[in-house]
N, C-alpha and C. Protein backbone atom coordinates (compact mmCIF):
# COMPACT_ATOMS: atom_id res chain seq x y z
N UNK A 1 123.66 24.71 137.67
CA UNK A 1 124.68 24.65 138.70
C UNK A 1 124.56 25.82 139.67
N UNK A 2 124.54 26.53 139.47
CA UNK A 2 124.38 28.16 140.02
C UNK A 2 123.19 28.52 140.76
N UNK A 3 122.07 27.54 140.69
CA UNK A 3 120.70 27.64 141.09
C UNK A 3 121.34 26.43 142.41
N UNK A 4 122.44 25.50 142.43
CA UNK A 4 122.11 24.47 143.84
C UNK A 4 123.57 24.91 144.85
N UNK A 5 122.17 26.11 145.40
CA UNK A 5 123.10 26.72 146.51
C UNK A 5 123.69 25.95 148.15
N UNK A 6 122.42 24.77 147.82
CA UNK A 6 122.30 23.66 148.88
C UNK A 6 123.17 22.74 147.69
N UNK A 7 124.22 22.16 148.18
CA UNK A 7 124.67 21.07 147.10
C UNK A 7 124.68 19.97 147.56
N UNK A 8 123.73 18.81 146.89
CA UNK A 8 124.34 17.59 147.07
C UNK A 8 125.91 17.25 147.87
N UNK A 9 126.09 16.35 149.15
CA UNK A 9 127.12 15.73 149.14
C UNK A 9 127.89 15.40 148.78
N UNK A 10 129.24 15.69 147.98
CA UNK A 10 130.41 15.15 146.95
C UNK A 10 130.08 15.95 145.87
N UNK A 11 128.97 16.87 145.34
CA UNK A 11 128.95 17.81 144.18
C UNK A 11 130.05 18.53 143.85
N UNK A 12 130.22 19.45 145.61
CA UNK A 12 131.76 20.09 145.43
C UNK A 12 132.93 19.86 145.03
N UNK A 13 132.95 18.42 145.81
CA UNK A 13 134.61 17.46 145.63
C UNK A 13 134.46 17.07 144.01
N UNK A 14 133.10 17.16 143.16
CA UNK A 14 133.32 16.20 141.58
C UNK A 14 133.92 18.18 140.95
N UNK A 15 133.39 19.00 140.95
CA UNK A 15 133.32 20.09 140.62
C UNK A 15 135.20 20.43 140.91
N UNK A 16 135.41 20.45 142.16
CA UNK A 16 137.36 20.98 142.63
C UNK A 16 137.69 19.83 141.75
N UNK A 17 137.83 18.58 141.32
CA UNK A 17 138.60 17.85 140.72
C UNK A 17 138.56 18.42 139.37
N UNK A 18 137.76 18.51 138.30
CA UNK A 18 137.26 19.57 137.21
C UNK A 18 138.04 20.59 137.24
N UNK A 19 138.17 21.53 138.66
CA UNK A 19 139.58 22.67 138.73
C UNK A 19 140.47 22.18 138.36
N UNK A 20 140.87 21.15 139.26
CA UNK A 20 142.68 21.02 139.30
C UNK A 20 142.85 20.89 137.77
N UNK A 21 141.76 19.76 137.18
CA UNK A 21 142.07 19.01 135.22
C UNK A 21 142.43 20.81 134.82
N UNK A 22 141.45 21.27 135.14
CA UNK A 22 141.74 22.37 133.92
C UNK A 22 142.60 23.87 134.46
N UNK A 23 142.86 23.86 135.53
CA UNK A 23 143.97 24.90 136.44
C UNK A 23 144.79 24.78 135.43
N UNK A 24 145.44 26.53 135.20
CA UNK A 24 145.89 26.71 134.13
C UNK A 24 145.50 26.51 132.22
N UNK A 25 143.97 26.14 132.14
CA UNK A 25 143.92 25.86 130.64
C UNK A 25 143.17 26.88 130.85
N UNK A 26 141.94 26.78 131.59
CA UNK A 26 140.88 27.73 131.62
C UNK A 26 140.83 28.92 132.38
N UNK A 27 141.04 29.75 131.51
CA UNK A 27 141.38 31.41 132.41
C UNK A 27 140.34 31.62 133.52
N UNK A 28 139.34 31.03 133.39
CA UNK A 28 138.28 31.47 134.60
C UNK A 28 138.29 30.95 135.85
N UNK A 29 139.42 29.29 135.49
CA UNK A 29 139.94 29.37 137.13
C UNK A 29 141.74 30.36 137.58
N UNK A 30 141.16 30.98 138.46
CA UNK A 30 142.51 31.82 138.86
C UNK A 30 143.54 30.68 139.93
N UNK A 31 144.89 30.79 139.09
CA UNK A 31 145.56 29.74 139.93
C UNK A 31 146.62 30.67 140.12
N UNK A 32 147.52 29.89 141.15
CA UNK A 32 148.76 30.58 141.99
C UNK A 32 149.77 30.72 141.21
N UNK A 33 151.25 30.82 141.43
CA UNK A 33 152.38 30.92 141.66
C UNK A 33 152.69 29.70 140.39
N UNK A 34 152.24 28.42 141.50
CA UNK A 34 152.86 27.35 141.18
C UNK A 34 151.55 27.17 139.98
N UNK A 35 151.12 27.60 139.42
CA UNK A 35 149.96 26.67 138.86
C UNK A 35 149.00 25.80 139.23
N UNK A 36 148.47 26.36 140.81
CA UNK A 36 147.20 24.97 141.13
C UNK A 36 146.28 26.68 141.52
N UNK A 37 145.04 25.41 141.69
CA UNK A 37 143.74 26.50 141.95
C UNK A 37 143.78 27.25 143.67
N UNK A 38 143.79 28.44 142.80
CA UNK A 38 143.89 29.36 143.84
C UNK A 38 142.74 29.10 144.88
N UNK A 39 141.61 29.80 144.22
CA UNK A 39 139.77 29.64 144.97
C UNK A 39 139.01 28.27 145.03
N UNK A 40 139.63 27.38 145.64
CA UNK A 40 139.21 26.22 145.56
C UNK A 40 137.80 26.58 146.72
N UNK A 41 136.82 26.65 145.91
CA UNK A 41 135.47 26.59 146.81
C UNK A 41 134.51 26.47 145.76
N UNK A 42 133.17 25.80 146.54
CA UNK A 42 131.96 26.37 145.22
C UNK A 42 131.73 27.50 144.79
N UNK A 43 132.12 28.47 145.08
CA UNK A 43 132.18 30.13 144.57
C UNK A 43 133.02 29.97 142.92
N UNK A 44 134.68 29.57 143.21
CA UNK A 44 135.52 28.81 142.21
C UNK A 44 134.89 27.98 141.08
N UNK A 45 134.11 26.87 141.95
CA UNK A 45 133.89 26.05 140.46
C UNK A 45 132.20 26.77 139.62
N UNK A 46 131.51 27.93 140.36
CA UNK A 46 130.41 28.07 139.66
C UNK A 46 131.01 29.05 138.81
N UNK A 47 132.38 29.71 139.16
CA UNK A 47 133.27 30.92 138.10
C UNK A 47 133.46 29.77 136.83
N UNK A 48 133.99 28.74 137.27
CA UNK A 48 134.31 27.72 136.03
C UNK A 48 133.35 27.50 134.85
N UNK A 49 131.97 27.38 135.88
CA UNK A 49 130.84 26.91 134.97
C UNK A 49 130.11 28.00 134.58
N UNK A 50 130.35 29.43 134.82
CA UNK A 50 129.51 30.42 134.51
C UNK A 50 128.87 30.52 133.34
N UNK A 51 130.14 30.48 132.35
CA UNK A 51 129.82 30.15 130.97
C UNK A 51 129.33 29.09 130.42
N UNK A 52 128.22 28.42 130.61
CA UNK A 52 128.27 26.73 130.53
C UNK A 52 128.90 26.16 128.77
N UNK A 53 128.47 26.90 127.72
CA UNK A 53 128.73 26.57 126.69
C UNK A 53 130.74 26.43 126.47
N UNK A 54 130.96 27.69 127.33
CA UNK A 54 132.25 27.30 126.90
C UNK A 54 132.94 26.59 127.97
N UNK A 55 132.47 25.80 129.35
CA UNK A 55 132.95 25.35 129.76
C UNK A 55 132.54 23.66 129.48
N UNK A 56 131.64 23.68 128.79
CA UNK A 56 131.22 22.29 127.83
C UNK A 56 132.15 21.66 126.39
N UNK A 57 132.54 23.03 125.75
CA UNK A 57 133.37 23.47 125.06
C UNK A 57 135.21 22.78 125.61
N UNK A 58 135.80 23.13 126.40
CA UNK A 58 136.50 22.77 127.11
C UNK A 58 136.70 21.43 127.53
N UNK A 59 135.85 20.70 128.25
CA UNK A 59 135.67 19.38 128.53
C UNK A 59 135.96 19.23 127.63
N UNK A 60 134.99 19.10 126.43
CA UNK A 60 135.31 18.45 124.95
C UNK A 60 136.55 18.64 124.02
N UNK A 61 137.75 19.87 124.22
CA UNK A 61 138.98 19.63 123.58
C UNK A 61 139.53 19.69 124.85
N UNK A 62 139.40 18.84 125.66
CA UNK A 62 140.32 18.22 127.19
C UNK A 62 141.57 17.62 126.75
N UNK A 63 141.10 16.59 126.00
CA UNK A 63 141.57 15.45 125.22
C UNK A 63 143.33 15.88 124.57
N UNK A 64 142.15 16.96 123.44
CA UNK A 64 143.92 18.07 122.68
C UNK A 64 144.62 18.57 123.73
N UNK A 65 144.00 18.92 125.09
CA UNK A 65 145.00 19.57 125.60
C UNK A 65 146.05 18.73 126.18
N UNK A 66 145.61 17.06 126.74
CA UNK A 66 146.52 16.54 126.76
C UNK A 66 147.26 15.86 126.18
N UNK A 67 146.92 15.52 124.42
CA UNK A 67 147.69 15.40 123.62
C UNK A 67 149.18 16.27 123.63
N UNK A 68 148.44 17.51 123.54
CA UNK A 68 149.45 18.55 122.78
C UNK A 68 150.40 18.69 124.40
N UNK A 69 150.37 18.03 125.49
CA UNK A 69 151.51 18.16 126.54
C UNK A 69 150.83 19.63 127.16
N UNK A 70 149.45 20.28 127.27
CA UNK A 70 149.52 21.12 128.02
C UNK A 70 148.73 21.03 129.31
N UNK A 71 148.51 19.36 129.91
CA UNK A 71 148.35 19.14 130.93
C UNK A 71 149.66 19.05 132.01
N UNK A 72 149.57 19.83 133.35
CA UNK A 72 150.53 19.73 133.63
C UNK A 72 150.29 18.11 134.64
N UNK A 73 151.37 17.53 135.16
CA UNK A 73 150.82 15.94 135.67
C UNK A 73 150.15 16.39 137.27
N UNK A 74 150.43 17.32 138.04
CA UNK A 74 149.72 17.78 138.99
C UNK A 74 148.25 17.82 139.49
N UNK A 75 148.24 18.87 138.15
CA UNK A 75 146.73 18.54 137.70
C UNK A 75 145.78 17.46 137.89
N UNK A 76 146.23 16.24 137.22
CA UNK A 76 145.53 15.26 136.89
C UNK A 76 146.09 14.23 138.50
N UNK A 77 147.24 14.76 138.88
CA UNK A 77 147.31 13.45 140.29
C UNK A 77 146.26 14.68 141.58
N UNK A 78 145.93 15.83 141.18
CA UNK A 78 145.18 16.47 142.33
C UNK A 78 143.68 15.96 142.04
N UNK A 79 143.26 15.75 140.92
CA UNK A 79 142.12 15.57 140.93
C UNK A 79 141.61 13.99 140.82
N UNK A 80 143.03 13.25 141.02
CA UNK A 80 143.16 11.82 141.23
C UNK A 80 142.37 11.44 142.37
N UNK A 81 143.74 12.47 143.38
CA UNK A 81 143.60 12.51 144.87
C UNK A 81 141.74 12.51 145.52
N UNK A 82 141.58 13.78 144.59
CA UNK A 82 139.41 13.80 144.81
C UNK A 82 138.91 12.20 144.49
N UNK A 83 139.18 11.63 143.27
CA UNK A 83 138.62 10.73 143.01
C UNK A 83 138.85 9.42 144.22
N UNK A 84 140.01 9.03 144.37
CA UNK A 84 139.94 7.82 145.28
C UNK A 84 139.77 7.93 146.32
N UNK A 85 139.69 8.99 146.93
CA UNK A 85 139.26 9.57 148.14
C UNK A 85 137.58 9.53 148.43
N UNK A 86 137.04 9.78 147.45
CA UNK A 86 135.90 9.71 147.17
C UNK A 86 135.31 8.29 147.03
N UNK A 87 135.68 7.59 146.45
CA UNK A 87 135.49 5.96 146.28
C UNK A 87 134.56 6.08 145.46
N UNK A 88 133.62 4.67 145.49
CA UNK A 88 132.52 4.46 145.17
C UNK A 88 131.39 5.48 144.72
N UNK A 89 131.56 6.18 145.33
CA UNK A 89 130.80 7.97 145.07
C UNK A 89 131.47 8.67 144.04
N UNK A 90 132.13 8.79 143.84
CA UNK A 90 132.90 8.93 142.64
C UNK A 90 132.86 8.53 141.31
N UNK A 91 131.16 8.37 140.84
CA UNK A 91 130.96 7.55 139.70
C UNK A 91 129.42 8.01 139.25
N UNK A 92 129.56 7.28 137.91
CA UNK A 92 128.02 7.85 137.56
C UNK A 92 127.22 7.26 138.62
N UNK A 93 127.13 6.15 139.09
CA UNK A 93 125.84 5.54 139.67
C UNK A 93 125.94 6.22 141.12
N UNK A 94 127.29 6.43 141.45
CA UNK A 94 127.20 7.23 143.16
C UNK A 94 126.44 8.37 143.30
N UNK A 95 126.91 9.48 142.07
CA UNK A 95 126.27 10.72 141.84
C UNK A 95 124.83 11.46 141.06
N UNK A 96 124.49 9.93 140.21
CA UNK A 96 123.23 9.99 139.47
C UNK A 96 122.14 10.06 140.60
N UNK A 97 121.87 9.99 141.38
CA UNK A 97 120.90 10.27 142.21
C UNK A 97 121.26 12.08 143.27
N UNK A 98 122.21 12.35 142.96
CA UNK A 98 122.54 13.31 143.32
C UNK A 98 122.22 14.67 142.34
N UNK A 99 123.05 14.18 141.28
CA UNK A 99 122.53 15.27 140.25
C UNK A 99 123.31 14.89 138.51
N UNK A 100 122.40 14.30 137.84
CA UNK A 100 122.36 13.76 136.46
C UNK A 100 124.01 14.94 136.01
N UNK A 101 123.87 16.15 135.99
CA UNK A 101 125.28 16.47 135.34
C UNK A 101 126.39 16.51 135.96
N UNK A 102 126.39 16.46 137.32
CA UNK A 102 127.68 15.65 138.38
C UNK A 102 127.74 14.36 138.13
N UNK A 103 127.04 14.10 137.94
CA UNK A 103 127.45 12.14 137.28
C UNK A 103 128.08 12.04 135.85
N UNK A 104 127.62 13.14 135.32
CA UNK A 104 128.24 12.70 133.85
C UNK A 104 129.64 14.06 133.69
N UNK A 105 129.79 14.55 134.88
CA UNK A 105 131.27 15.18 135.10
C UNK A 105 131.84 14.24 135.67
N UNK A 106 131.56 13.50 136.60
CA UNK A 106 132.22 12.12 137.13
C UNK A 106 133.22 11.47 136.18
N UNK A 107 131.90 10.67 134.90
CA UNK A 107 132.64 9.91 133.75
C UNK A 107 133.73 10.67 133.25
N UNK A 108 133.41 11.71 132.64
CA UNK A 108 134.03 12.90 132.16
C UNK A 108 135.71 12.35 132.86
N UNK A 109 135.48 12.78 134.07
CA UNK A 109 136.68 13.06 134.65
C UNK A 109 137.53 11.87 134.78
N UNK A 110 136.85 10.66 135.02
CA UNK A 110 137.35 9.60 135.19
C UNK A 110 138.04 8.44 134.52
N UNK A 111 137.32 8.86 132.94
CA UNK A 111 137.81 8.43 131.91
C UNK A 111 139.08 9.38 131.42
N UNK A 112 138.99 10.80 131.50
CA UNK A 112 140.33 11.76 131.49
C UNK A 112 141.57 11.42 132.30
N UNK A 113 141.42 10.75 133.30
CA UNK A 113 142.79 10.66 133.86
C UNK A 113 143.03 9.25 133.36
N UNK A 114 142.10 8.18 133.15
CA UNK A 114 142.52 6.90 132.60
C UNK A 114 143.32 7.50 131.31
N UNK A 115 143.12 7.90 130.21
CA UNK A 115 143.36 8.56 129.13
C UNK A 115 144.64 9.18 129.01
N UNK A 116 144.67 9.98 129.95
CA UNK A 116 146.28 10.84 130.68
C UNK A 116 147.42 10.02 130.90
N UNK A 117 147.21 8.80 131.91
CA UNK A 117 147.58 8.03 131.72
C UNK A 117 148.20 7.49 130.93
N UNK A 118 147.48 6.69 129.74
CA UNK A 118 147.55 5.61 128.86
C UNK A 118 148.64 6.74 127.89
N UNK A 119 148.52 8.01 127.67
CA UNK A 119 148.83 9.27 126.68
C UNK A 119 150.68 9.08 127.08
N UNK A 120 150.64 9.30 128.69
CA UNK A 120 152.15 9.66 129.45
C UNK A 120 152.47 8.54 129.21
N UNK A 121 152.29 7.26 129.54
CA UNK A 121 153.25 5.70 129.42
C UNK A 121 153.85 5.68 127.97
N UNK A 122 152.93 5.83 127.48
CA UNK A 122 153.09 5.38 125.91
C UNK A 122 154.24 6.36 125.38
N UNK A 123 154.02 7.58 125.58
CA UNK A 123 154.81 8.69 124.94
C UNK A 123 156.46 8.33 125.41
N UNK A 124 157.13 8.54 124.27
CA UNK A 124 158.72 8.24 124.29
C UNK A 124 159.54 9.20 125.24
N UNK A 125 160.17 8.52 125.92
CA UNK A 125 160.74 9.88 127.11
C UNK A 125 161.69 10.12 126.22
């Protein structure tokens, strides 16, 4: 990540959606006041990915965090906002020619807010 100083088209926008999911879980993005991402730039999301193991790490207990209620719903409607905005590009097959691990942050992400979703309806108000 840190080596594509030239980025693919939509790399950035799959990368800021990845912020907003994890604004506030992951100390390495710095967020505001209110809880959204402060440094929204590629500078921001290569701080995210610096660590790759533990930001691989992360993705993978995404899941607990929105079990356990420590997604806030912001989060997940800001990085909504990236996705349908994005359309069609917004997917493994849009971004697989762009760059094999932006496509599979795509799924990642895309299946997380389906998930978020399905988590909030269901849960008893």
């Amino acid at each position: 990540w840190k080596a594509l100083t030239k980025r693919p088209a939509g790399v950035d926008e799959v990368c800021f959606a990845a912020m907003h999911l994890q604004a506030g879980i992951d100390p390495n993005i710095d967020v505001d006041k209110k809880g959204l991402v402060k440094d929204l730039s590629w500078k921001g999301a290569v701080k995210m990915m610096n660590a790759p193991e533990k930001f691989l790490d992360n993705l993978k207990n995404y899941k607990n965090q929105v079990n356990d209620g420590n997604v806030p719903q912001i989060n997940v409607e800001k990085a909504r906002q990236i996705k349908d905005k994005m359309g069609e590009v917004f997917s493994f097959e849009g971004m697989a020619k762009k760059s094999l691990a932006c496509a599979g942050l795509c799924v990642f992400i895309i299946n997380i807010i389906m998930y978020y979703d399905v988590v909030i309806q269901v849960e008893p108000k």
